[in-house]
C-alpha atoms as a PDB file:
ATOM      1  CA  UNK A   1     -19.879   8.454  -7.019  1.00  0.00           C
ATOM      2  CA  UNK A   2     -19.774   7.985  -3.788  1.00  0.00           C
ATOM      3  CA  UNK A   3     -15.914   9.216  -1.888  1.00  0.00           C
ATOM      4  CA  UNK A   4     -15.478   6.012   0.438  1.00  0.00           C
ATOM      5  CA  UNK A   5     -16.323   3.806  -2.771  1.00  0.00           C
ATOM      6  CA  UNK A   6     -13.322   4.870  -5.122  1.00  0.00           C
ATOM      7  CA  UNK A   7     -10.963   1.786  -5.539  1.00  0.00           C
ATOM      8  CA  UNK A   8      -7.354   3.373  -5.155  1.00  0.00           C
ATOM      9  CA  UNK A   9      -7.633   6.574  -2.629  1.00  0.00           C
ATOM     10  CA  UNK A  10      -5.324   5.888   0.356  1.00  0.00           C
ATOM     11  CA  UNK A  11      -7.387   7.277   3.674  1.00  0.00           C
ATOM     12  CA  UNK A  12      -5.752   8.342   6.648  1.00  0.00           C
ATOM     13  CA  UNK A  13      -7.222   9.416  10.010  1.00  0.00           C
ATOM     14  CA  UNK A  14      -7.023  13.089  11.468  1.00  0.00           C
ATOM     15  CA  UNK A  15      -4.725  12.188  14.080  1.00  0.00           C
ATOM     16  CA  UNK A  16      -2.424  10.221  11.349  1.00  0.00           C
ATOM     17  CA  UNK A  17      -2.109  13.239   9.545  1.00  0.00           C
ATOM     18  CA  UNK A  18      -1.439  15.475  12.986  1.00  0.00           C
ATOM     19  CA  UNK A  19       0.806  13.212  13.347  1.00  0.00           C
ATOM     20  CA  UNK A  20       3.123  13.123  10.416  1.00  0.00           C
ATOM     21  CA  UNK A  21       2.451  17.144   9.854  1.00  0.00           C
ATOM     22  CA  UNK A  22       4.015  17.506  13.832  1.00  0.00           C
ATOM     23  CA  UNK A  23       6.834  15.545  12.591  1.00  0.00           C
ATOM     24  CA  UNK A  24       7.542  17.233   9.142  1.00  0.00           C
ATOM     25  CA  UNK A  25       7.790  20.658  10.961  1.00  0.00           C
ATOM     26  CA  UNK A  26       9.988  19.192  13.760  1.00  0.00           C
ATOM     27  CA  UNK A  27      12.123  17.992  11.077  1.00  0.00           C
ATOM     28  CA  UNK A  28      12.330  21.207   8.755  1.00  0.00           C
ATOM     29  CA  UNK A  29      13.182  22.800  12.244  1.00  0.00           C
ATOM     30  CA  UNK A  30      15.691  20.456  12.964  1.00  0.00           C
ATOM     31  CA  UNK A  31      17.384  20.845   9.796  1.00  0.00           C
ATOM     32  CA  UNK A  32      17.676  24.676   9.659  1.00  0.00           C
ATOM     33  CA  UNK A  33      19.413  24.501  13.135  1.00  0.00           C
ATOM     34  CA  UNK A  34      21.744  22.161  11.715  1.00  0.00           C
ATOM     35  CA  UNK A  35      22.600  24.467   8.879  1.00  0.00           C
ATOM     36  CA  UNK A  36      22.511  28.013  11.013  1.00  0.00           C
ATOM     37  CA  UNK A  37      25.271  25.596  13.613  1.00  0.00           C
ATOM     38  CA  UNK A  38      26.723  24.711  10.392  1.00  0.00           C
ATOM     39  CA  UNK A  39      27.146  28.556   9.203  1.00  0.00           C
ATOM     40  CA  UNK A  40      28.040  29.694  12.432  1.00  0.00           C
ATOM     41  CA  UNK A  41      30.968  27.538  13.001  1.00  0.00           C
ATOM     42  CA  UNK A  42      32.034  27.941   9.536  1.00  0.00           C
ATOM     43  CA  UNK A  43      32.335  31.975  10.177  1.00  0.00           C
ATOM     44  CA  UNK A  44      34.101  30.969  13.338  1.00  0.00           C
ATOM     45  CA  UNK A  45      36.738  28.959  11.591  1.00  0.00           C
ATOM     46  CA  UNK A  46      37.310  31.678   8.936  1.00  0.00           C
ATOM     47  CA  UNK A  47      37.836  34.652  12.109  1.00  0.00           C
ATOM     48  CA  UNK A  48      40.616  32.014  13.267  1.00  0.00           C
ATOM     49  CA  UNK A  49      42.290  31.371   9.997  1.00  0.00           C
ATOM     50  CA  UNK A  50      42.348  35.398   9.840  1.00  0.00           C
ATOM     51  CA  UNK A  51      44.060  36.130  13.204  1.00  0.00           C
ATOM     52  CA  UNK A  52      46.640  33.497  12.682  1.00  0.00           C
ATOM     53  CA  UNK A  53      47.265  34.999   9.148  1.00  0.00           C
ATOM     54  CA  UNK A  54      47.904  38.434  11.092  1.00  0.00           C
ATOM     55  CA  UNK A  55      49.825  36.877  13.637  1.00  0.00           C
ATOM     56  CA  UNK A  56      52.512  35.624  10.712  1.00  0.00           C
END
């Protein structure tokens, strides 16, 4: 059986798939710079909550 004869196979081109592969890994990078921001501010937060805890 032929590959370009089997009803139901969704074909994409190369550059398609470049495509949508480039814009997966910009948005896996996008996300762990969200959550590193996220992490850093959090530790930033709890240093200030410590120093006005010594200050009292």
């Amino acid at each position: 059986m032929n590959s370009h004869s089997r009803k139901g196979v969704a074909q994409v081109s190369v550059s398609d798939a470049l495509q949508l592969m480039l814009m997966f890994g910009t948005f896996i990078v996008t996300l762990l710079a969200l959550v590193v921001e996220l992490i850093k501010n959090q530790q930033k937060n709890n240093r200030l909550s410590s120093a006005k805890l010594a200050v009292i």
